[in-house]
N, C-alpha and C. Protein backbone atom coordinates (compact mmCIF):
# COMPACT_ATOMS: atom_id res chain seq x y z
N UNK A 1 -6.21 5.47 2.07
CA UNK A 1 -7.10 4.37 2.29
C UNK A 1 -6.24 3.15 2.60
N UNK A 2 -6.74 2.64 3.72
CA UNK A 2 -5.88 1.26 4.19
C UNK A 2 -6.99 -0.05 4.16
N UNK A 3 -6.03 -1.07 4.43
CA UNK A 3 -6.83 -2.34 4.43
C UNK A 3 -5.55 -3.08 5.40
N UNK A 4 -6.23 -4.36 5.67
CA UNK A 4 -5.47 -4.94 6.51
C UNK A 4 -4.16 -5.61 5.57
N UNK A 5 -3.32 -5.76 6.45
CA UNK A 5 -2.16 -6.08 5.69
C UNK A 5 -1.70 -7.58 5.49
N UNK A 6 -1.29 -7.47 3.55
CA UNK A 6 -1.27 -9.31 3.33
C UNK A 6 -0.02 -8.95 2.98
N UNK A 7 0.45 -10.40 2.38
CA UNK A 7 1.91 -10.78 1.99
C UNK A 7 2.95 -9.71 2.53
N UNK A 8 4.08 -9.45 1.74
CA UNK A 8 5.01 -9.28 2.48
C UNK A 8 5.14 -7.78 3.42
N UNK A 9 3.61 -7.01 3.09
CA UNK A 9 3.61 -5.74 3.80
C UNK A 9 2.99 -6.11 5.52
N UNK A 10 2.71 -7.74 5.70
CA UNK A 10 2.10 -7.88 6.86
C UNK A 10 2.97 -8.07 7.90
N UNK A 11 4.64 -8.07 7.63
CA UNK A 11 5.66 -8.58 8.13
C UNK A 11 6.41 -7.11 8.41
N UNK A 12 5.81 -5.99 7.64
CA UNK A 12 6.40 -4.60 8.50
C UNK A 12 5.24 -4.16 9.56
N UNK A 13 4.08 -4.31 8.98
CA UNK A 13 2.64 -3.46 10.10
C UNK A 13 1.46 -4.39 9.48
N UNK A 14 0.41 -3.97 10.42
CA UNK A 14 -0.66 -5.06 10.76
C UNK A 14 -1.63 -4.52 9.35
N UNK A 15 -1.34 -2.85 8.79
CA UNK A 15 -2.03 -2.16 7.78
C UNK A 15 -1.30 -1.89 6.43
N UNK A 16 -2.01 -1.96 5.78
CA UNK A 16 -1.19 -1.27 4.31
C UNK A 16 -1.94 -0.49 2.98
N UNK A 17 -1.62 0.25 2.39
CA UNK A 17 -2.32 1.07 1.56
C UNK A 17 -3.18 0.32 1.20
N UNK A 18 -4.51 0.02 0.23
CA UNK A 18 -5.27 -0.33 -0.54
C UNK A 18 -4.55 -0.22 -2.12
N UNK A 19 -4.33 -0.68 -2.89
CA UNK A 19 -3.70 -0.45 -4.20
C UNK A 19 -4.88 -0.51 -5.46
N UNK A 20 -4.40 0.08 -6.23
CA UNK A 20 -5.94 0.29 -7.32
C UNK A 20 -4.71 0.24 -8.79
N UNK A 21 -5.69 -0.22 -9.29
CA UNK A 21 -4.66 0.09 -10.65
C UNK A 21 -6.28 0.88 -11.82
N UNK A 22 -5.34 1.55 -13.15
CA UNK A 22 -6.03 2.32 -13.34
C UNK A 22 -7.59 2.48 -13.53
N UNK A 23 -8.04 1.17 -14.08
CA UNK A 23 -9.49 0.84 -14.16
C UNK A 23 -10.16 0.82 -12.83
N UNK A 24 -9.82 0.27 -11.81
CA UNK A 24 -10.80 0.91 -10.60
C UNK A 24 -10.43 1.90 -9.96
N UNK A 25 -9.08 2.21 -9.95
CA UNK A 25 -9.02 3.99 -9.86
C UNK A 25 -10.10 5.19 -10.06
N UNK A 26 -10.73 4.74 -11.76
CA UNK A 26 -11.42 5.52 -12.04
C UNK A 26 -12.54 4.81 -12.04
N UNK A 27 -13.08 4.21 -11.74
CA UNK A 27 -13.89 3.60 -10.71
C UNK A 27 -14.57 3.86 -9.59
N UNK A 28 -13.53 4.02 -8.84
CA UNK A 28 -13.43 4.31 -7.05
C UNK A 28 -13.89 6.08 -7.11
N UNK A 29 -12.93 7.09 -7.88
CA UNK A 29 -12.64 8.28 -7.94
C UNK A 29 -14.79 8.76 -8.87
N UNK A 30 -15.18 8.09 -9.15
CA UNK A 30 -16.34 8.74 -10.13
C UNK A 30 -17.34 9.20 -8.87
N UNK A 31 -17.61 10.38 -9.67
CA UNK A 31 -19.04 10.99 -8.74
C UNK A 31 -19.98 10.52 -8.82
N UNK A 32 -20.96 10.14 -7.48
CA UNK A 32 -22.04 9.64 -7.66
C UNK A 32 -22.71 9.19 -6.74
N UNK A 33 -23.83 8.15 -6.10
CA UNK A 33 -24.12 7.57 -5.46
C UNK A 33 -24.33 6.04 -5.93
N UNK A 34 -23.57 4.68 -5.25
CA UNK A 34 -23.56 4.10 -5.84
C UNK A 34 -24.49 2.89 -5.48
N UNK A 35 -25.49 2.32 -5.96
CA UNK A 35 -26.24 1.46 -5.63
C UNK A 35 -25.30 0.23 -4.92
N UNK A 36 -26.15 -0.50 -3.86
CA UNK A 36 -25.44 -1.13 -2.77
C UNK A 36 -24.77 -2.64 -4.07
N UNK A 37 -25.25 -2.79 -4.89
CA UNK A 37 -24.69 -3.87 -5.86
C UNK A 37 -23.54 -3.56 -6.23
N UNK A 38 -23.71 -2.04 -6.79
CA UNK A 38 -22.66 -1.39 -7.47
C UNK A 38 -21.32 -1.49 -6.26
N UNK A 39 -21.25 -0.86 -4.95
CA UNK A 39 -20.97 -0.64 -4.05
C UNK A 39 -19.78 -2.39 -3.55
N UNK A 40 -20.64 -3.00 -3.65
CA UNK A 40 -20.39 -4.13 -3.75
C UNK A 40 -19.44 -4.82 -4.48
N UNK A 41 -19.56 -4.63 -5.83
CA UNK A 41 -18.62 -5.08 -6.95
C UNK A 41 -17.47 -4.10 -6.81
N UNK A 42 -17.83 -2.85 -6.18
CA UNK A 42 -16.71 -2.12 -6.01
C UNK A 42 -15.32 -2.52 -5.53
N UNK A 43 -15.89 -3.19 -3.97
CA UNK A 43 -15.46 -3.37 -3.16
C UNK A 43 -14.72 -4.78 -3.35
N UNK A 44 -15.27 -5.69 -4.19
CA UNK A 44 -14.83 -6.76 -4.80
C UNK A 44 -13.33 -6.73 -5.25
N UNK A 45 -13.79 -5.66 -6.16
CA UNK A 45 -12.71 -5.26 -7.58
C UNK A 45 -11.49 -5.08 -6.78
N UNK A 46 -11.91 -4.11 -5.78
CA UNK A 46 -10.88 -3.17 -5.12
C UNK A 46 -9.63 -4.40 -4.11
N UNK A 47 -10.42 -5.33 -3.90
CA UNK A 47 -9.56 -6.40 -2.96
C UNK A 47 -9.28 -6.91 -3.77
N UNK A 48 -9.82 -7.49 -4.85
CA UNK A 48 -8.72 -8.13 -5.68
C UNK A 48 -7.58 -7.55 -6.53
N UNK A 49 -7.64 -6.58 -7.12
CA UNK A 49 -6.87 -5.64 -7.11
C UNK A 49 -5.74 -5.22 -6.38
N UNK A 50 -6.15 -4.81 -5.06
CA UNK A 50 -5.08 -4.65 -3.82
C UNK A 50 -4.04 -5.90 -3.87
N UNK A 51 -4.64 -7.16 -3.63
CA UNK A 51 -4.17 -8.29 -3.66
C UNK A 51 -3.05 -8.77 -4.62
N UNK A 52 -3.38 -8.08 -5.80
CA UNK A 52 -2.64 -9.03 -6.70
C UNK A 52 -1.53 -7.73 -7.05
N UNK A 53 -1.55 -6.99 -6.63
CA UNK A 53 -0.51 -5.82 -6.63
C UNK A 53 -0.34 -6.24 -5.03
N UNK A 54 -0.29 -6.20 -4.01
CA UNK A 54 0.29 -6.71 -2.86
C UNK A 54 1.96 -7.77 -2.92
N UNK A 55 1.23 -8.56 -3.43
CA UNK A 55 1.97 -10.08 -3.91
C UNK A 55 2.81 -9.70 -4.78
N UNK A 56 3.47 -8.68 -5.43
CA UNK A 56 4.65 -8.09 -5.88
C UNK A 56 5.53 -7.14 -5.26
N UNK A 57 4.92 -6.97 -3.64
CA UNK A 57 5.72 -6.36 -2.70
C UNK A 57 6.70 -7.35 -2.51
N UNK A 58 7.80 -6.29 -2.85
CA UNK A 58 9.07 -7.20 -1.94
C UNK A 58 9.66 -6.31 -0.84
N UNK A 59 9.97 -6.34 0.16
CA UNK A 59 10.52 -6.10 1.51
C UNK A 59 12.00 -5.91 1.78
N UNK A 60 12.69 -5.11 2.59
CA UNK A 60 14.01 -5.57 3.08
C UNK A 60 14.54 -4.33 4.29
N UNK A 61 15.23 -5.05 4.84
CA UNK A 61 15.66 -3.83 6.05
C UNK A 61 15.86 -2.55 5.93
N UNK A 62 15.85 -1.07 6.76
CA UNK A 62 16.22 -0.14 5.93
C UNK A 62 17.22 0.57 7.16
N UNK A 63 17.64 1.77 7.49
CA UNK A 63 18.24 2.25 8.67
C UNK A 63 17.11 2.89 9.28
N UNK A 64 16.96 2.64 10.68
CA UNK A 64 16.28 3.59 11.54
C UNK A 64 15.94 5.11 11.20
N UNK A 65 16.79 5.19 11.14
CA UNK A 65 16.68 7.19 10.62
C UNK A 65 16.04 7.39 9.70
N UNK A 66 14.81 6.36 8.71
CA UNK A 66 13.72 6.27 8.26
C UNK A 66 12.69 7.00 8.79
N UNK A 67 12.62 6.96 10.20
CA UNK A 67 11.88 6.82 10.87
C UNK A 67 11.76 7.90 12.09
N UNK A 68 12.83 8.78 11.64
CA UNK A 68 13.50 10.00 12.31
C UNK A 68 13.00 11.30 12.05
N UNK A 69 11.91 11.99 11.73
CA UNK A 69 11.15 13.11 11.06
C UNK A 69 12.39 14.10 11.31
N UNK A 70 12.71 14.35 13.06
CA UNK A 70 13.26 15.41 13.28
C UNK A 70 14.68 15.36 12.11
N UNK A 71 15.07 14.59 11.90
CA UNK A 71 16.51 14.57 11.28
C UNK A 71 16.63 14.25 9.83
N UNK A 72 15.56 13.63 9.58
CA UNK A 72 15.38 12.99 8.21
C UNK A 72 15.50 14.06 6.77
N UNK A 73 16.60 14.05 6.06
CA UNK A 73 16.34 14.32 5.01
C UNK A 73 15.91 13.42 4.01
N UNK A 74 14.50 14.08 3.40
CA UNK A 74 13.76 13.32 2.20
C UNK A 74 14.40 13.11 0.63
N UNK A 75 15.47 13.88 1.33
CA UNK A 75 16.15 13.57 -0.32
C UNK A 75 16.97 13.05 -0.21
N UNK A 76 17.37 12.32 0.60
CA UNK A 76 18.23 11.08 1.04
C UNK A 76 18.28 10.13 0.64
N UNK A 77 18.56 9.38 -1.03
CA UNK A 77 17.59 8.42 -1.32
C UNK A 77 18.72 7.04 -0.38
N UNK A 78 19.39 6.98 0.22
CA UNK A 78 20.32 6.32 1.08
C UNK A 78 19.43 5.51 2.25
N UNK A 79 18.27 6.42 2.56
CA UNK A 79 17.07 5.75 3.58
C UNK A 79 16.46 4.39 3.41
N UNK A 80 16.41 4.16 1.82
CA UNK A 80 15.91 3.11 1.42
C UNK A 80 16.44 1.77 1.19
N UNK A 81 17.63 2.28 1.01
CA UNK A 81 18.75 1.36 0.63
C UNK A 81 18.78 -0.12 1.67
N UNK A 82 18.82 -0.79 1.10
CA UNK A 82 18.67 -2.26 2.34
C UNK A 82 20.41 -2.24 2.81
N UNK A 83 19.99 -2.52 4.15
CA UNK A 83 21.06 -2.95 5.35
C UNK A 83 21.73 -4.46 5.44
N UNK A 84 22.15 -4.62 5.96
CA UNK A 84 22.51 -5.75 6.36
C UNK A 84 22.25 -5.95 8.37
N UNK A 85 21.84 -6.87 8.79
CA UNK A 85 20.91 -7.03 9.87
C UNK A 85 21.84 -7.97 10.69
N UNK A 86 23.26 -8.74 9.67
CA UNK A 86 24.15 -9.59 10.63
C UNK A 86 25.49 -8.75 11.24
């Protein structure tokens, strides 16, 4: 699930996950049909939520070969590692 992208995830792509922490997790996840109020406050919760877990993204360069499927090993934890860009 995506939403448009704030703070510092708007400076890699225009999108970014939706973030939930555990109370609307189980929230979001319950079976049911939810009246358009309910639906509503959902949807509330859920942006503010996203938001305030957003705003503890921090950012930084990484190497291309991130971005490399064909070559990429995932157990590389070296991918993540910030670069230097000068």
């Amino acid at each position: 699930m995506t939403r448009e992208a704030r703070d510092a995830a708007g400076d890699v792509h225009d999108r970014m996950p939706a973030f939930l922490d555990d109370e609307v997790m189980r929230e979001w996840i319950a079976p049911g049909k939810l009246e358009k109020d309910e639906r509503e406050h959902l949807h509330g919760a859920l942006g503010e939520v996203s938001e305030k877990i957003a705003r503890t993204l921090v950012t930084h360069p990484v190497d291309r070969a991130v971005n490399n499927v064909r070559t990429l090993d995932r157990s590389d934890s070296g991918l993540i590692a910030p670069i230097d860009l000068g």
